[in-house]
Structures are given as C-alpha cells and as structure tokens.
N, C-alpha and C. Protein backbone atom coordinates (compact mmCIF):
# COMPACT_ATOMS: atom_id res chain seq x y z
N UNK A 1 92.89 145.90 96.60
CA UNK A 1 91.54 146.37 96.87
C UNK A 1 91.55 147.18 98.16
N UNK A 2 90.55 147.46 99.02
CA UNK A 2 90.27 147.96 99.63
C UNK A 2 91.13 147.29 100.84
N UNK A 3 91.72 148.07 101.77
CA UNK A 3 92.15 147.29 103.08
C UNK A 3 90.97 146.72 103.87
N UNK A 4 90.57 145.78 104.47
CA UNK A 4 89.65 145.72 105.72
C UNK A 4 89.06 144.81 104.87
N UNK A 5 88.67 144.50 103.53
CA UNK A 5 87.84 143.76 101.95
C UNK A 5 88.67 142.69 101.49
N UNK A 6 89.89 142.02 102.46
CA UNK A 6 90.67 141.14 101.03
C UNK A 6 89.53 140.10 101.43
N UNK A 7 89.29 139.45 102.88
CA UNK A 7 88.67 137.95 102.34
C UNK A 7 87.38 138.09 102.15
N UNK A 8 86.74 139.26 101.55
CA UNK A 8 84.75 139.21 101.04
C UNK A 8 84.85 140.06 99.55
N UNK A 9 84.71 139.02 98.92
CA UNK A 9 84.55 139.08 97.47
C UNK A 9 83.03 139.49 96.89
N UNK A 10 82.60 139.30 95.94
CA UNK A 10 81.19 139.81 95.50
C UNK A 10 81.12 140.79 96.12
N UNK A 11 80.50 141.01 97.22
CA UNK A 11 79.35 142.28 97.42
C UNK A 11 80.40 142.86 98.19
N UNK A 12 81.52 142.59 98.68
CA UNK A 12 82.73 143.66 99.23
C UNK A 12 83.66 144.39 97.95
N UNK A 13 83.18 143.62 97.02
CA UNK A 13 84.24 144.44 95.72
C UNK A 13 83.41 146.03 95.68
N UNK A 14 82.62 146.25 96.20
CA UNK A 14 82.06 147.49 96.25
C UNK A 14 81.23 147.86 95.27
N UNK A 15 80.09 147.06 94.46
CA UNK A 15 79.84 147.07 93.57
C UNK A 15 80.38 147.93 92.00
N UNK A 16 81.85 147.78 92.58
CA UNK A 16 82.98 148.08 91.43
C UNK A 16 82.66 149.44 90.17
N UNK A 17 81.91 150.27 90.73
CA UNK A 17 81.38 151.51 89.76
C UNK A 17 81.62 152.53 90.42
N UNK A 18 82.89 153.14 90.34
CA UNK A 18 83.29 154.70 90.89
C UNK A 18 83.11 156.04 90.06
N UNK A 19 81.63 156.40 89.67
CA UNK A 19 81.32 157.43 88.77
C UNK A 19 81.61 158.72 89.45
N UNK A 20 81.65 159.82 88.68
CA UNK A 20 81.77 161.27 89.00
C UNK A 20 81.11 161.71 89.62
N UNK A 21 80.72 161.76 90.36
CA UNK A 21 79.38 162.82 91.41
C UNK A 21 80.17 162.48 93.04
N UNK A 22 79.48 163.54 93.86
CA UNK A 22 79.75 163.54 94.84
C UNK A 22 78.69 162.36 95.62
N UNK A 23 79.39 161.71 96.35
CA UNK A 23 78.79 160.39 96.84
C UNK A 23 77.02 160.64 96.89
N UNK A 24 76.11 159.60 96.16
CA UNK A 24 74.72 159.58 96.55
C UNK A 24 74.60 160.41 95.60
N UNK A 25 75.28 161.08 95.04
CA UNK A 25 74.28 161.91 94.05
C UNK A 25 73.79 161.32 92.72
N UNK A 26 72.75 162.00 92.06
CA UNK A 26 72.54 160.94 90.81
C UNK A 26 73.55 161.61 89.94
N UNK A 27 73.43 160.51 88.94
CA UNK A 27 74.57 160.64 87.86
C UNK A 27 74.22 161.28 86.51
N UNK A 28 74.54 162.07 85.95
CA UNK A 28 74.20 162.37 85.01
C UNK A 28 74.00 161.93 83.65
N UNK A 29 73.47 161.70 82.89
CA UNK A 29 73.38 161.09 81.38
C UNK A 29 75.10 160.85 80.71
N UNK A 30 75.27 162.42 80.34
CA UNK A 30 76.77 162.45 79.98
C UNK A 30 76.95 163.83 80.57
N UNK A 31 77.83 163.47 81.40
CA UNK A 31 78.30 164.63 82.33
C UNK A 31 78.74 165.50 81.67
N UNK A 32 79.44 166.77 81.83
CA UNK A 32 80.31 167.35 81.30
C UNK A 32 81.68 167.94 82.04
N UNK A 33 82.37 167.81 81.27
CA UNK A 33 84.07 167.84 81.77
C UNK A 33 84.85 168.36 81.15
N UNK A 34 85.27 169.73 81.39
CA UNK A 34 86.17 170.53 80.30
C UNK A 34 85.49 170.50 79.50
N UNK A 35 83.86 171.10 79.10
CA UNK A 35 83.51 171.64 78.49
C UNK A 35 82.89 171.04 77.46
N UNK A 36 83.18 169.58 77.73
CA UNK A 36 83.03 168.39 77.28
C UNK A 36 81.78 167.45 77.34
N UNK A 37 80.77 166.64 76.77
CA UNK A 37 80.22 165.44 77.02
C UNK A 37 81.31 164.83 77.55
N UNK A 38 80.65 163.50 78.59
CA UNK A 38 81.96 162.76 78.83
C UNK A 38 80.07 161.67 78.27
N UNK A 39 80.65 160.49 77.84
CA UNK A 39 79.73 159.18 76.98
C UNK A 39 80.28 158.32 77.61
N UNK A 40 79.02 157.83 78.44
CA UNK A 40 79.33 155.90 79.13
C UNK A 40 79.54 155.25 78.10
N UNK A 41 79.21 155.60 76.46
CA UNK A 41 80.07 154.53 75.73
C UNK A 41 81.00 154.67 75.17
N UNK A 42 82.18 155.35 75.72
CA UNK A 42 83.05 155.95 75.08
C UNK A 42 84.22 155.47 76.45
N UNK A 43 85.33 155.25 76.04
CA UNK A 43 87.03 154.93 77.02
C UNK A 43 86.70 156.00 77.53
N UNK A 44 88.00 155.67 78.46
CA UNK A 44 88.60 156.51 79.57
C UNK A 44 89.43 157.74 78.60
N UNK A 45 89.78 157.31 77.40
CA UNK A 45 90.95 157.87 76.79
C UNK A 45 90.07 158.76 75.38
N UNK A 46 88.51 158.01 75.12
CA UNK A 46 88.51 158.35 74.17
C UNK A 46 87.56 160.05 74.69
N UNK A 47 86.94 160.02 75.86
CA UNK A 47 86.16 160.89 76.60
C UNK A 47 87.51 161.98 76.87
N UNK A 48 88.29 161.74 77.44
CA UNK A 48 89.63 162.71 78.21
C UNK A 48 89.97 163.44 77.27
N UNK A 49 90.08 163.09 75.69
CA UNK A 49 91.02 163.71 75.07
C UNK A 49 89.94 164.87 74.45
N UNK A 50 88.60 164.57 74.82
CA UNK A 50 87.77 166.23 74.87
C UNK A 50 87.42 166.68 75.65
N UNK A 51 88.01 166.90 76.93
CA UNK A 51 88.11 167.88 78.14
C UNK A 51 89.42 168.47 78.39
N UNK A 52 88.80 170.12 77.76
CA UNK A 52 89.40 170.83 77.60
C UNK A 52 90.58 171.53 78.88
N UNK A 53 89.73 170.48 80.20
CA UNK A 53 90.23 170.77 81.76
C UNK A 53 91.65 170.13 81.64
N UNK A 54 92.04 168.94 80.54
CA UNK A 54 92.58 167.59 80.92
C UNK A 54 93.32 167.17 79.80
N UNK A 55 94.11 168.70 78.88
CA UNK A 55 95.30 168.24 78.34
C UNK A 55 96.71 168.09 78.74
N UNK A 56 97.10 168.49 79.97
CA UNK A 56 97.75 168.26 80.19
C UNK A 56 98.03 166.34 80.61
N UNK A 57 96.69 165.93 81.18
CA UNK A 57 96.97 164.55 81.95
C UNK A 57 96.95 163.72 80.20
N UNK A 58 96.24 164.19 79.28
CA UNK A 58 96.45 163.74 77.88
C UNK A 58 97.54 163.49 77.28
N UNK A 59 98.09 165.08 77.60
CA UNK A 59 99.52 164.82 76.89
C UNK A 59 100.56 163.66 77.70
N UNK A 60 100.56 163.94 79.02
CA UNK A 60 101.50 162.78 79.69
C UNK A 60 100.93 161.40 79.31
N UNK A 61 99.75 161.07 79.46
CA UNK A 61 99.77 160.12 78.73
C UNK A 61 100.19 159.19 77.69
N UNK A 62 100.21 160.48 76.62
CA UNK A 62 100.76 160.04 75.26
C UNK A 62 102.21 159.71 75.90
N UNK A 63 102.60 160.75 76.32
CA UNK A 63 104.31 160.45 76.55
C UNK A 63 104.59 159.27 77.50
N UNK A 64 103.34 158.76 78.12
CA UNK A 64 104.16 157.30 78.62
C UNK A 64 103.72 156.13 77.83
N UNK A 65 103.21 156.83 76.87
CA UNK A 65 102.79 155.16 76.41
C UNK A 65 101.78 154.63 76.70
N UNK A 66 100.65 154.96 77.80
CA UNK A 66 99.81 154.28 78.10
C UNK A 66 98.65 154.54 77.64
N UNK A 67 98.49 155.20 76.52
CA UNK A 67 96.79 155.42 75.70
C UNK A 67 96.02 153.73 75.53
N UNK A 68 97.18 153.06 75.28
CA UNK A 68 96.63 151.44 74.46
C UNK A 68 95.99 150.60 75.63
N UNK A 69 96.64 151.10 76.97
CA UNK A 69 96.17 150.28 77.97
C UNK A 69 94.69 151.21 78.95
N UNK A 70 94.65 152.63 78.88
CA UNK A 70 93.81 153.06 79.38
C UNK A 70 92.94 152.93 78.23
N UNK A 71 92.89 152.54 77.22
CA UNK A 71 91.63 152.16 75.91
C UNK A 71 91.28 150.87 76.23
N UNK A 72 92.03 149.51 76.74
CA UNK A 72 91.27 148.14 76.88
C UNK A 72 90.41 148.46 77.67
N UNK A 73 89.91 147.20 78.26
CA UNK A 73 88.52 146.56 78.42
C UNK A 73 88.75 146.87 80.24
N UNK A 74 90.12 147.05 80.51
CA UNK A 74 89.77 147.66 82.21
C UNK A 74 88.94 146.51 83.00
N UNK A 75 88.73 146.74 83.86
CA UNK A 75 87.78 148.04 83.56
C UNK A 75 88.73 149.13 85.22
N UNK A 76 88.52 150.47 85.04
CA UNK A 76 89.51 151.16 85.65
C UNK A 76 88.88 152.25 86.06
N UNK A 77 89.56 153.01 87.56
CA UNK A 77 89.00 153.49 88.32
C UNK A 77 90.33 154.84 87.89
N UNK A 78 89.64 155.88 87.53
CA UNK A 78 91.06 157.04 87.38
C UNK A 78 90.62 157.88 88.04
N UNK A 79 91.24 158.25 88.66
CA UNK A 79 91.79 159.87 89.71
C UNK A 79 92.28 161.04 88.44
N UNK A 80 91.96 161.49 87.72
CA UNK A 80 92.35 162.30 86.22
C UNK A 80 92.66 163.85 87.36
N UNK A 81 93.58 163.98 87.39
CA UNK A 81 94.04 165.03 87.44
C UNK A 81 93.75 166.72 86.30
N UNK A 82 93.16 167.70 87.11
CA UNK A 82 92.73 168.89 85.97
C UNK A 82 94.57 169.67 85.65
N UNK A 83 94.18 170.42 84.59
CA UNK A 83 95.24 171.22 84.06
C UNK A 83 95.81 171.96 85.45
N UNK A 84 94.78 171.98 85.83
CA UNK A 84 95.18 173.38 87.42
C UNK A 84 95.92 173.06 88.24
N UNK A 85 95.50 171.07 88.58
CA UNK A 85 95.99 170.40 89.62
C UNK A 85 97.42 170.19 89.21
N UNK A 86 98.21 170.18 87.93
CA UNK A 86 99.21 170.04 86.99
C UNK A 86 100.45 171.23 87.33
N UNK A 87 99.65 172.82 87.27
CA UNK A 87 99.98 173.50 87.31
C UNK A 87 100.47 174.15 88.53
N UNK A 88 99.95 173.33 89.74
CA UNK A 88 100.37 173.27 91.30
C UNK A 88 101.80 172.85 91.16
N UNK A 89 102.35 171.84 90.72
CA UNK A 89 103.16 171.12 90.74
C UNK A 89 104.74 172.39 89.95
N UNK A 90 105.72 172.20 90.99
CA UNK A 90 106.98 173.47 90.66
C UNK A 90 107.17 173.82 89.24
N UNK A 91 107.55 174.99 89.49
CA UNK A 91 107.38 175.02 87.45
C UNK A 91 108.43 174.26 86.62
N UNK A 92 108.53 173.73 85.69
CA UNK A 92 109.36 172.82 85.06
C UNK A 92 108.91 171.64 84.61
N UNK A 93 107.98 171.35 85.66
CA UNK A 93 108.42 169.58 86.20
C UNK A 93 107.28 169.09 85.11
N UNK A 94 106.09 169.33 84.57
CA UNK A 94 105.55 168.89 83.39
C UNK A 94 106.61 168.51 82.55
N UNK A 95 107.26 169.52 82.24
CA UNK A 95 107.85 169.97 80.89
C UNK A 95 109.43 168.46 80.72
N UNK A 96 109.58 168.67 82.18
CA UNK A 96 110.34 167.45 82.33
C UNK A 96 110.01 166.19 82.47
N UNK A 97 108.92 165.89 83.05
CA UNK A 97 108.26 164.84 83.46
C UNK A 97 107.94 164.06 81.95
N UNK A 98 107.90 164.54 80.77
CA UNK A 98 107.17 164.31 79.68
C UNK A 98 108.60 163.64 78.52
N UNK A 99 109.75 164.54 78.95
CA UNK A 99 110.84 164.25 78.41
C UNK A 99 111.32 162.39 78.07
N UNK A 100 111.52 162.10 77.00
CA UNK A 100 111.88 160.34 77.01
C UNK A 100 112.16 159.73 77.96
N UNK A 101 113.67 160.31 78.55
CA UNK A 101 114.39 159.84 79.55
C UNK A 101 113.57 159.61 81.05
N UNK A 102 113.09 160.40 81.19
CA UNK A 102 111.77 160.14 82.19
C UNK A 102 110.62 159.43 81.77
N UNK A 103 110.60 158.72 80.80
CA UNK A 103 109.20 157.84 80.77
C UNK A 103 109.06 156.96 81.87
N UNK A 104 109.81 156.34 83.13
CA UNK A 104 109.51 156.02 83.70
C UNK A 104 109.36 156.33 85.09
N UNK A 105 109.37 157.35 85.31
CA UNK A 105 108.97 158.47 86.70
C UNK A 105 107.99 158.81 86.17
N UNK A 106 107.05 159.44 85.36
CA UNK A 106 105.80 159.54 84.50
C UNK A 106 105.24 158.62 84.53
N UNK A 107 105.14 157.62 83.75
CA UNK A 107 104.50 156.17 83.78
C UNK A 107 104.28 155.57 85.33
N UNK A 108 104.44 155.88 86.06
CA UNK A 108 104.94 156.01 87.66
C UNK A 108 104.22 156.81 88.41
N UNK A 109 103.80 157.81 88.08
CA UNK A 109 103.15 158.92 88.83
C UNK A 109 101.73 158.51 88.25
N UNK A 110 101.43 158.57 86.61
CA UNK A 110 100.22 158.17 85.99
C UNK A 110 99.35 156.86 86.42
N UNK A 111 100.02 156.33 86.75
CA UNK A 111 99.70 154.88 87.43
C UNK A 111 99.48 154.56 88.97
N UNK A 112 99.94 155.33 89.21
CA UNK A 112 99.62 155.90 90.68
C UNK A 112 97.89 156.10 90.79
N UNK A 113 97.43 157.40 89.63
CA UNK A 113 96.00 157.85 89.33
C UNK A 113 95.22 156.70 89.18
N UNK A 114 95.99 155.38 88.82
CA UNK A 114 94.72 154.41 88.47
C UNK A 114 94.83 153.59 89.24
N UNK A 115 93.44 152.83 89.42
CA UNK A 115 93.07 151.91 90.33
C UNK A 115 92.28 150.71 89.46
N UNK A 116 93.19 149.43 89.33
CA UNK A 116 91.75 148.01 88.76
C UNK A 116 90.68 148.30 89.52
N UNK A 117 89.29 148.02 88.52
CA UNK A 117 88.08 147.94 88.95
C UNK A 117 87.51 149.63 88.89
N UNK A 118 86.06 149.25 88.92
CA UNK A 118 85.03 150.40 88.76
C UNK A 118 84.74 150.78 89.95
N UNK A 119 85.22 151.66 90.97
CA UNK A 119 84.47 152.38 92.36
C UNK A 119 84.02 153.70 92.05
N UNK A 120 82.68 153.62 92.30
CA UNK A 120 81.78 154.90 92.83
C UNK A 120 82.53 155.69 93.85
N UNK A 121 82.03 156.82 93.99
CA UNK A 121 81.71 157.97 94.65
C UNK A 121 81.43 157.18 96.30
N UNK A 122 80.45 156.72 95.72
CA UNK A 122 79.23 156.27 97.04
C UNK A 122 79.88 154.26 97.86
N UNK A 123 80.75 154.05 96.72
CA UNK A 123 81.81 152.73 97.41
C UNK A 123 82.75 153.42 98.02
N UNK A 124 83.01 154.41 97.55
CA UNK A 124 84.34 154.95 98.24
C UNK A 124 84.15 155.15 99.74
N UNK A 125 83.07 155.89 100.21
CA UNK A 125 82.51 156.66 100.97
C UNK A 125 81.81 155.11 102.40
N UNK A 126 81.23 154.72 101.64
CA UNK A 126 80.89 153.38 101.96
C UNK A 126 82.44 152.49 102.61
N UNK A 127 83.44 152.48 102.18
CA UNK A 127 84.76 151.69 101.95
C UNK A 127 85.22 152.50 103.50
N UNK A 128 85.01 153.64 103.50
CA UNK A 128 85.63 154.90 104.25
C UNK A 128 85.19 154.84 105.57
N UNK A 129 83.77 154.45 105.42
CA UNK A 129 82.76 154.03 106.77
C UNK A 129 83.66 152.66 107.55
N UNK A 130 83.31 151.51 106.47
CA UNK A 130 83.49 150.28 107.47
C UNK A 130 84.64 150.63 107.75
N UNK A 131 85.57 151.14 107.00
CA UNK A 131 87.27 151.39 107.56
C UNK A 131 87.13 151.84 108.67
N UNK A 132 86.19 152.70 109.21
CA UNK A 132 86.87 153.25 110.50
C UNK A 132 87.21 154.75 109.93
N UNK A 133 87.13 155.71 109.34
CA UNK A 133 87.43 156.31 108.61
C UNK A 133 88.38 156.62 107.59
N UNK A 134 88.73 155.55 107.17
CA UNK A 134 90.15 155.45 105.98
C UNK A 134 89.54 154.03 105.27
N UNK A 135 89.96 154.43 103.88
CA UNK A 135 90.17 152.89 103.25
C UNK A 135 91.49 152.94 102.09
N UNK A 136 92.12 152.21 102.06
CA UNK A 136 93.54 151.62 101.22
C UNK A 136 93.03 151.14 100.00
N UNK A 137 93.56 151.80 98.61
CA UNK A 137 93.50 151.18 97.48
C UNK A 137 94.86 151.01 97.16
N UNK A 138 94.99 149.40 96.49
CA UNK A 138 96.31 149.56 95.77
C UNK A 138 95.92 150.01 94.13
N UNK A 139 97.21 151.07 94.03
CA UNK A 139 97.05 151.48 92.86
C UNK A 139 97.69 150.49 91.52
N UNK A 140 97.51 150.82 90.37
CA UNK A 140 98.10 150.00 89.23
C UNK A 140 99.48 149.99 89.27
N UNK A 141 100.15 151.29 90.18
CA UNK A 141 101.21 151.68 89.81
C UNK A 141 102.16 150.41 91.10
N UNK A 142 101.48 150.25 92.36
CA UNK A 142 101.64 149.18 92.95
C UNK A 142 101.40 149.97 94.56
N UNK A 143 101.69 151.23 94.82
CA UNK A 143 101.66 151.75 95.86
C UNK A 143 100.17 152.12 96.58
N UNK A 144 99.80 152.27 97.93
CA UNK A 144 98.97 152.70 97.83
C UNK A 144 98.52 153.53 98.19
N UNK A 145 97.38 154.34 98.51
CA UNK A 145 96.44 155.62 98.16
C UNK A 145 95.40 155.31 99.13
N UNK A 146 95.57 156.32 100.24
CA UNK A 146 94.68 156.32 100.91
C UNK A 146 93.46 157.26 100.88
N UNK A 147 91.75 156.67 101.25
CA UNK A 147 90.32 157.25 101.47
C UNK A 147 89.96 157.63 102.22
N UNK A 148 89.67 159.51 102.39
CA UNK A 148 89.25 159.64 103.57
C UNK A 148 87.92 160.35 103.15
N UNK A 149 87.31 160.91 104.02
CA UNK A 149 86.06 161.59 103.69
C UNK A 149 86.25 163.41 104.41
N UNK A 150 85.83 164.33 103.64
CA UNK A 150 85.22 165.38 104.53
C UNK A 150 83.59 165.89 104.31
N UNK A 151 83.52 165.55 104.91
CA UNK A 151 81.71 166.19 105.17
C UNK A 151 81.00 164.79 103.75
N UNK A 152 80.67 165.24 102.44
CA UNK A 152 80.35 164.89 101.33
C UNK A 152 81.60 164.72 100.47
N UNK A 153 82.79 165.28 100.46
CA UNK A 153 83.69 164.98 99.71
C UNK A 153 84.66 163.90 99.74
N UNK A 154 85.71 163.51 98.65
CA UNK A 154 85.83 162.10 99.02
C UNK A 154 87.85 162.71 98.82
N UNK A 155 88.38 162.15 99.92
CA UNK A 155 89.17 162.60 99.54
C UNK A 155 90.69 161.70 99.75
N UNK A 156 91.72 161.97 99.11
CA UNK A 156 92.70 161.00 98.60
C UNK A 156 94.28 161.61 99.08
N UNK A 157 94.90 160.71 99.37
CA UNK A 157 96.19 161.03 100.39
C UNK A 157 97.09 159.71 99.85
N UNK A 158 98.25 160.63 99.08
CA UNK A 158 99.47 159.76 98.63
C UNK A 158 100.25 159.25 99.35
N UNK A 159 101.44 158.54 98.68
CA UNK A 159 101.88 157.77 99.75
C UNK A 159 103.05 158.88 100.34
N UNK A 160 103.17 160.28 99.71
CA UNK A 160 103.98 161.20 100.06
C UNK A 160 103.03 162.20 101.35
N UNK A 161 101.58 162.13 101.52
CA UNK A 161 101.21 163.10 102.63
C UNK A 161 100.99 163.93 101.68
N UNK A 162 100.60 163.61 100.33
CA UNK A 162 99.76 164.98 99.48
C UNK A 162 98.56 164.30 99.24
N UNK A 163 97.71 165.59 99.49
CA UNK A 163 96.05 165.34 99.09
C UNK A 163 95.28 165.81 98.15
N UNK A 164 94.18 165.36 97.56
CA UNK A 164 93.83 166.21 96.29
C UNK A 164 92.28 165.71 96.48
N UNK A 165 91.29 166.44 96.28
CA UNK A 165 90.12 166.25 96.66
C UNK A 165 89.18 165.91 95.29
N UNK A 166 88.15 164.75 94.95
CA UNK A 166 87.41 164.76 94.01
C UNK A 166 86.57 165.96 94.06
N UNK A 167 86.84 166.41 92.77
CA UNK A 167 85.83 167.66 92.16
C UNK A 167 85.08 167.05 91.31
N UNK A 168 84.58 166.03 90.99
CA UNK A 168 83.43 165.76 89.59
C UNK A 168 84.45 164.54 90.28
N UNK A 169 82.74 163.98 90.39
CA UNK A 169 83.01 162.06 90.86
C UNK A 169 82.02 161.71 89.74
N UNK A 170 82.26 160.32 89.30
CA UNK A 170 81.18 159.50 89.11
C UNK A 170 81.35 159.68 87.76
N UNK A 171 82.09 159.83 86.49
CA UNK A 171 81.54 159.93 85.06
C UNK A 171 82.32 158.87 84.65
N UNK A 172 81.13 157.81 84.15
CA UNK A 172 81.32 156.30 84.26
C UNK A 172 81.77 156.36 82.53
N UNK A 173 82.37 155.32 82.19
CA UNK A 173 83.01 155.23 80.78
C UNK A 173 82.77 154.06 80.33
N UNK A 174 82.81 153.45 79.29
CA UNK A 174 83.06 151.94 78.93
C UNK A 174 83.88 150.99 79.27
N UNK A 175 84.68 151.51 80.00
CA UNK A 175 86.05 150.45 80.58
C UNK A 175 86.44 151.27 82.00
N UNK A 176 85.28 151.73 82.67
CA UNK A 176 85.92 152.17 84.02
C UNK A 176 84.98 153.73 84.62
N UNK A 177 85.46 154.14 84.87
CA UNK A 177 85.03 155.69 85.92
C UNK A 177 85.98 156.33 85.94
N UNK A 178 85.84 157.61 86.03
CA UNK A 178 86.78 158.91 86.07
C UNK A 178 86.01 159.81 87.21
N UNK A 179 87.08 159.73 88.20
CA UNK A 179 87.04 161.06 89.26
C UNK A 179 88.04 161.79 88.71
N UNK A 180 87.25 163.46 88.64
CA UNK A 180 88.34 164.65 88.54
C UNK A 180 88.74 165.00 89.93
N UNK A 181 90.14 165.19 90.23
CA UNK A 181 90.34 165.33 91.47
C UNK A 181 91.72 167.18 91.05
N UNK A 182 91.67 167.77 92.49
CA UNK A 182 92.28 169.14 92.17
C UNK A 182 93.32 168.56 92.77
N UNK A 183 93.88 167.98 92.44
CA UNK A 183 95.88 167.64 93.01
C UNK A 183 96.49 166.29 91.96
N UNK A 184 97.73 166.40 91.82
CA UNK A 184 98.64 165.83 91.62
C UNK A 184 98.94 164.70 92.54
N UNK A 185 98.96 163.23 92.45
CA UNK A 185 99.68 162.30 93.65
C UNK A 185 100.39 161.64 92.90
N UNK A 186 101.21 161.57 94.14
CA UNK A 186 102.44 160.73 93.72
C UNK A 186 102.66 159.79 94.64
N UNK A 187 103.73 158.96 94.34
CA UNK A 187 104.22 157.68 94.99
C UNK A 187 105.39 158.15 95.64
C-alpha cells in the first residue's frame, strides 16, 4: 500500500477507487478511451480491448498470459500504458518483449502497471499530500512505484528513474480503475 498507511486501515486504504480524471474532477458516465466507451460494468480487459489508444498494452497482455487474471474480481488499480507511450520505448523491444522466451520480462514489466486495490485520481493526490510530497505503491509485480504530483497532474516514477504522467485518470471498471498514463515503467 501506500508508504506512511501500513498501520491505518479503513479510511487510510484511500477509499480504494483510482478512476480516470485528473484529481477532483467529476467522472464521467463512460468515459472515452481510444475512441472507445470505457463501462463501469465492464473488466479492465473487457473495456481495453476497445481502445483503439491500447493495442499494443492488449496485445502484451495476451502474450503474458494475464487476460484471466486482469478479468477476476481484483479489484485493480492499472497504469495502462497508450500505443505512443509503447512506441517511446527503442525500436525492437515490443516486438521482442512479446516473443515466448520472454514471457517473463513482459509479465514483469505488465505487472509493474498494476497495483491491488481501487485508487482514485484524488487518493493518489491525497496519498501525495500526507507523504510529504511522495507516496510508495507496491506494485503486483512486487517492486515499487513512486507518487508525485505536478500542479493537477499525478505523476509516477519507476524503480529505474523513468516517469510517465496520467493522461485520463479515473475510468472506473468492474474489478478496478484504469489510469492512462504517456510512459512505459519498468522495474
């Protein structure tokens, strides 16, 4: 969880809803994302695979295996990386990253993006305050991912010193929240 949050449970879990919008803002019905509805009653997986921003983080998906687990009951906080933020990354390294033999440097990086539990926009930001200006999530993948803020934006720092900023916070799902963020992190 949050660094500074292990011993206050309930009302320090951050009321566990990290939707798409930029902190405080209202949320939209069904947002749109790649061109997309994204549906609070719809997965993490079943919303992604119609944003047209977000085949690439689709396809890696498939290739690690983890559609079955970003479809349970979560409930899960994703950092979804856009096609663009993908395309930052040296040329090749999709194309390799996706390859069998690498399912587990993939599965690794993807897991990195997720976080147990539902955080808002506006927990994050909140998380960022009492920190002092930083807050620590451990990710699924096990490493963690640090919260910082600029001005209104919410922004995220790997455990490598790369940053990638939420662009579309807050689009809440049936098993979790999806921030679109413009970078790639890694472990």
């Amino acid at each position: 969880m949050f660094k500074g949050f292990q011993g206050r449970r309930g009302a320090c879990m951050l009321a566990l809803a990290l939707t798409l919008g930029a902190a405080g803002a209202a949320e939209a019905k069904n947002p749109m994302v790649g061109g997309a509805p994204m549906y609070a009653s719809k997965t993490i997986v079943e919303n992604a695979v119609n944003s047209k921003d977000h085949t690439t983080l689709v396809a890696a998906v498939k290739a690690a295996g983890l559609v079955d687990t970003l479809s349970g009951p979560g409930p899960f906080t994703v950092f979804a990386p856009t096609n663009a933020a993908f395309n930052k990354l040296p040329p090749g390294t999709v194309d390799t990253l996706v390859q069998p033999q690498n399912k587990g440097t993939l599965t690794a990086i993807l897991t990195y993006h997720v976080v147990p539990g539902t955080y808002t926009a506006k927990d994050l930001m909140a998380a960022v305050k009492q920190g002092g200006g930083q807050a620590t999530l451990k990710t699924v993948q096990g490493e963690p991912l640090t919260v910082t803020t600029k001005g209104k934006k919410v922004m995220l720092t790997d455990a490598k010193g790369g940053m990638a900023m939420v662009t579309t916070a807050n689009v809440m799902q049936s098993n979790g929240v999806i921030h679109v963020i413009n970078g790639v992190l890694q472990p």
